[in-house]
C-alpha atoms as a PDB file:
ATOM      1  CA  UNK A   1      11.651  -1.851 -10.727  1.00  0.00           C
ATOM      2  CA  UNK A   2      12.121  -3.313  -7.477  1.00  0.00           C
ATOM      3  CA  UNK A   3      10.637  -2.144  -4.678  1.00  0.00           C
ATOM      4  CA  UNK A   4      11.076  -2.431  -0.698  1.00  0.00           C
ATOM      5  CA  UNK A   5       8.851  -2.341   2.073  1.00  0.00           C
ATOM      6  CA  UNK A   6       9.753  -1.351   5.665  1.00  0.00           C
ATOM      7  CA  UNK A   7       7.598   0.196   8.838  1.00  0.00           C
ATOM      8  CA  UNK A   8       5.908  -2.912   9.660  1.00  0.00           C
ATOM      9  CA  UNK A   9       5.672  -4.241  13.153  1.00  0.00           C
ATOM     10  CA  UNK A  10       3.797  -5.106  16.370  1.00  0.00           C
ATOM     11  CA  UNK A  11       0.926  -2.402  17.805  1.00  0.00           C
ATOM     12  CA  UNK A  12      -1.570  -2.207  20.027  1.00  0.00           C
ATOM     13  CA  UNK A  13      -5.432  -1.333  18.966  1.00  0.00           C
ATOM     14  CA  UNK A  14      -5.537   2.269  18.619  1.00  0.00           C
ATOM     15  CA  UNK A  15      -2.222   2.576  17.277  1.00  0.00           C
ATOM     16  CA  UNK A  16      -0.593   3.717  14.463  1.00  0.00           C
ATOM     17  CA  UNK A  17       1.950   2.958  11.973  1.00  0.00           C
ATOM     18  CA  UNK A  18       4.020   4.405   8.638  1.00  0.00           C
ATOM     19  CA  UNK A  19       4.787   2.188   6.169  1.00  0.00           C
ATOM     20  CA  UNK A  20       7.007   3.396   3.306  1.00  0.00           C
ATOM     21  CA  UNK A  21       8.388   1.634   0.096  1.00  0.00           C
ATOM     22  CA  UNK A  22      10.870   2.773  -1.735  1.00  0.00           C
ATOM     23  CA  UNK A  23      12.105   2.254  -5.454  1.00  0.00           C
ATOM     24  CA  UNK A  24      15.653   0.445  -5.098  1.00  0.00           C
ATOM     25  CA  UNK A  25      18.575   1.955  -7.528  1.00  0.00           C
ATOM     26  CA  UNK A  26      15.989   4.452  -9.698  1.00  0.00           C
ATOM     27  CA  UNK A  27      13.561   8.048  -8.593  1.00  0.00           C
ATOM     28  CA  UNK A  28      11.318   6.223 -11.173  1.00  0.00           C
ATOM     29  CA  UNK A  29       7.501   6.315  -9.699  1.00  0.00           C
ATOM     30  CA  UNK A  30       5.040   4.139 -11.506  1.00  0.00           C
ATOM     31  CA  UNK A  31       2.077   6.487 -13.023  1.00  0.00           C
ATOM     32  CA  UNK A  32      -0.240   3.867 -10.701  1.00  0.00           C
ATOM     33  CA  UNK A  33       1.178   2.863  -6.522  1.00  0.00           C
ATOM     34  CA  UNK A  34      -0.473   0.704  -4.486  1.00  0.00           C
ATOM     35  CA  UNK A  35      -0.999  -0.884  -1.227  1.00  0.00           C
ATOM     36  CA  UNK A  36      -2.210  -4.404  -1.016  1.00  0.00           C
ATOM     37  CA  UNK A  37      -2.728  -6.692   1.935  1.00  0.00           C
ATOM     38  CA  UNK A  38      -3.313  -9.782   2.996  1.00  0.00           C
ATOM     39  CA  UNK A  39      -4.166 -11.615   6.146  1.00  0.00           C
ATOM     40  CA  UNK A  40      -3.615 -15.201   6.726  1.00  0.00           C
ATOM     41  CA  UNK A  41      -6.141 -17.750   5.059  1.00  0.00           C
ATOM     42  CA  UNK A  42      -7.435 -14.558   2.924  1.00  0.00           C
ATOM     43  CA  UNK A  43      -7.178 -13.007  -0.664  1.00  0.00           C
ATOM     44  CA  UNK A  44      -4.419 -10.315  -1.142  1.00  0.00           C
ATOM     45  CA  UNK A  45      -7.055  -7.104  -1.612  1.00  0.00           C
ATOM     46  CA  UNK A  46      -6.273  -3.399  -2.509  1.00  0.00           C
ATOM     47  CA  UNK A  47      -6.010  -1.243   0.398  1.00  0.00           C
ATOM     48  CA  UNK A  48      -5.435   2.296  -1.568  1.00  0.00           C
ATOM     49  CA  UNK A  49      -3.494   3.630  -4.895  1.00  0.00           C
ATOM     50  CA  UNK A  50      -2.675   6.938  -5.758  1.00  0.00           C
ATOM     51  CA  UNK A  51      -1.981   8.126  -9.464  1.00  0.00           C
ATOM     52  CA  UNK A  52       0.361  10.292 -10.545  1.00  0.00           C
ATOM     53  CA  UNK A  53      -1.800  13.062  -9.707  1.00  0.00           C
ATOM     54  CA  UNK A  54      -2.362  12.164  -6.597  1.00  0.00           C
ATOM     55  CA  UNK A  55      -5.426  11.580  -6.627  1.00  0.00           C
ATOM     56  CA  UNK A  56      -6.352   8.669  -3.921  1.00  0.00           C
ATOM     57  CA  UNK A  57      -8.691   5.937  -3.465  1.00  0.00           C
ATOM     58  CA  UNK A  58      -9.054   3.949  -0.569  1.00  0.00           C
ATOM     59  CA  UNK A  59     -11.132  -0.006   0.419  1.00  0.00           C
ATOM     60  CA  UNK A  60     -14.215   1.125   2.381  1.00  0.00           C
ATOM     61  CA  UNK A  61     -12.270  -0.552   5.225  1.00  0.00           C
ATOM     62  CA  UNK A  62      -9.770   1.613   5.924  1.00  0.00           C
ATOM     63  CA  UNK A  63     -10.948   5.069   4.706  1.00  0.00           C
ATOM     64  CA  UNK A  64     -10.619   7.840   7.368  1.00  0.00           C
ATOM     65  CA  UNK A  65      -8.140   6.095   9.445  1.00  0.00           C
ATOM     66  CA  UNK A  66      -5.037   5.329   6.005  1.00  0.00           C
ATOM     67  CA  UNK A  67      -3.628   7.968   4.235  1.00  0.00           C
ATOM     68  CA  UNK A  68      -1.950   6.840   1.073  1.00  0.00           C
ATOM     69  CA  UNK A  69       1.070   9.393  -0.169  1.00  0.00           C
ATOM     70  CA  UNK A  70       4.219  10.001  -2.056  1.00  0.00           C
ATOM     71  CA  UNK A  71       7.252  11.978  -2.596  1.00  0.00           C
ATOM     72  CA  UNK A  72       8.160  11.430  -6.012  1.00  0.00           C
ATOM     73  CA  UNK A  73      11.903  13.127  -5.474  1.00  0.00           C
ATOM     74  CA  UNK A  74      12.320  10.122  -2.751  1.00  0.00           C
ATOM     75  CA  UNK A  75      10.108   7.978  -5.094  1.00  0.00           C
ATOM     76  CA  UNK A  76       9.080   6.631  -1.737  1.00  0.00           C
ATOM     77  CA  UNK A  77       5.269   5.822  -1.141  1.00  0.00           C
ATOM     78  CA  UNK A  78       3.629   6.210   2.000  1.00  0.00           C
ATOM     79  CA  UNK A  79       0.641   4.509   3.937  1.00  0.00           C
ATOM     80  CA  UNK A  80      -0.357   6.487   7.402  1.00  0.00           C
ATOM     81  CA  UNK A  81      -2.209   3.640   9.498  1.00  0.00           C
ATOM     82  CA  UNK A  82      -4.225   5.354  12.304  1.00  0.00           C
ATOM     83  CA  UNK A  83      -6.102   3.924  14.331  1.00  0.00           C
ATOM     84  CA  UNK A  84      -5.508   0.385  14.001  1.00  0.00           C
ATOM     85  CA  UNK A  85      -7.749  -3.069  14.492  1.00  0.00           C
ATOM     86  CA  UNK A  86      -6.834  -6.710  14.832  1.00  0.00           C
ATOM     87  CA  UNK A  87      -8.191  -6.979  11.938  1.00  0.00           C
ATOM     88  CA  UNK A  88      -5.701  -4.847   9.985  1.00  0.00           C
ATOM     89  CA  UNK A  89      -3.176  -7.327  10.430  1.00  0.00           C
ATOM     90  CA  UNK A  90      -1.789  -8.407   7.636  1.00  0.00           C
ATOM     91  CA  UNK A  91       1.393  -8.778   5.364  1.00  0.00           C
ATOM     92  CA  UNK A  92       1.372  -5.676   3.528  1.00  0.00           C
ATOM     93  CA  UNK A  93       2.729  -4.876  -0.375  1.00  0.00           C
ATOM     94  CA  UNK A  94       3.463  -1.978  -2.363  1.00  0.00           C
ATOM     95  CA  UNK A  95       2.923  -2.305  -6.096  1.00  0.00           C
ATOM     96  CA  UNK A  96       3.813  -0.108  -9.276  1.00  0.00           C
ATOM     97  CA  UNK A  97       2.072  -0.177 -12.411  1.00  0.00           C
ATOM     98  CA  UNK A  98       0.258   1.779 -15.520  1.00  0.00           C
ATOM     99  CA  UNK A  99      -2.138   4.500 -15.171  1.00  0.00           C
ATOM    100  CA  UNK A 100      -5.219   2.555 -16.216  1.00  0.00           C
ATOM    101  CA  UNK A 101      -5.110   0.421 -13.111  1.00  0.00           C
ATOM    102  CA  UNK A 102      -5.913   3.297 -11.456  1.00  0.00           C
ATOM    103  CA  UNK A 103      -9.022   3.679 -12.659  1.00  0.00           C
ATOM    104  CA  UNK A 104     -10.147   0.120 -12.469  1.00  0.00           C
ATOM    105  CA  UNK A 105     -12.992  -1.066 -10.893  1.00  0.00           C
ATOM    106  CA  UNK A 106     -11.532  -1.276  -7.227  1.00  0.00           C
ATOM    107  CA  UNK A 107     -12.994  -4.895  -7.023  1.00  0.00           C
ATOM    108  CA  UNK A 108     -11.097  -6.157 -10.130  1.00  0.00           C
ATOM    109  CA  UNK A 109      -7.972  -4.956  -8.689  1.00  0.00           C
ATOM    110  CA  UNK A 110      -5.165  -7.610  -8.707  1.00  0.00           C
ATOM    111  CA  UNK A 111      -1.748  -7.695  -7.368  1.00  0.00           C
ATOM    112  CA  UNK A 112      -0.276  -9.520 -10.597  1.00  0.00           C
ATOM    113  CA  UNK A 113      -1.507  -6.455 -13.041  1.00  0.00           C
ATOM    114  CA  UNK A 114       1.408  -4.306 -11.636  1.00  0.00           C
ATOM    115  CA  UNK A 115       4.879  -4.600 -12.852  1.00  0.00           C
ATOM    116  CA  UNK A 116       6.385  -3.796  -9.758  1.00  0.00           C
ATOM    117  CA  UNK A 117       5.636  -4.833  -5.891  1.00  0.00           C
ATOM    118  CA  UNK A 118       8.353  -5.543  -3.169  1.00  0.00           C
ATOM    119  CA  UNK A 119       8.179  -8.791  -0.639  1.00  0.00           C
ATOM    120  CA  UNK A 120       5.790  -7.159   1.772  1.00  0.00           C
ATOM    121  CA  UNK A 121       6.321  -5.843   5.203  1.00  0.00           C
ATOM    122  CA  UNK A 122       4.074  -7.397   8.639  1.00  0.00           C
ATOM    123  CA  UNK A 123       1.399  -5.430  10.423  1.00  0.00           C
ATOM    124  CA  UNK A 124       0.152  -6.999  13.672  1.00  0.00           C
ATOM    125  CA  UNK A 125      -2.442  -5.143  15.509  1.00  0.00           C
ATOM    126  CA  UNK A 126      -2.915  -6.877  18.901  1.00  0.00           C
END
């Protein structure tokens, strides 16, 4: 399934921003979404997920200030940025996968164990 980023852009500290990604040709929702990141010179790393329950988890980074959601009749996922830093800047991802991931030890996460991610969308905080 391929999936497609938009919402990124340019913001000031403080701000805040809505990223969505959306499934392309299919309401199919992976039972595991996912936000990844990364920043220039740095690892992609897990920013939140959200199983098919809903439940969420978040990187100790960003929790309070991202919201990770989903609307599975869109099958469009969400990510609420409040209260951005320079340091959230980043090319950001969406990825699909199975339910297990979800459960995973949040530092094992990887970007290449989900089946689905679209070509990322650009957050600059500055």
């Amino acid at each position: 399934v391929q999936l497609v980023e938009s919402g990124g852009g340019l913001v000031q500290p403080g701000g805040s921003l809505r990223l969505s990604c959306a499934a392309a040709g299919t309401t199919y929702t992976s039972d595991c979404m996912a936000w990844f990141r990364q920043a220039p010179g740095k690892e992609r790393e897990a920013v939140a997920t959200i199983r098919a329950d809903s439940t969420t988890r978040y990187a100790d980074s960003v929790k309070g200030r991202f919201r990770i959601s989903k609307d599975n009749e869109r099958a469009t996922l969400y990510l609420q940025m409040n209260g951005l830093k320079p340091e959230d800047t980043a090319m950001y991802y969406c990825a699909g996968g199975s339910w297990y991931l979800c459960a995973s030890t949040w530092s094992r996460l990887r970007f290449t164990d989900f089946s689905s991610w679209g070509q990322g969308t650009q957050v600059t905080v500055s």
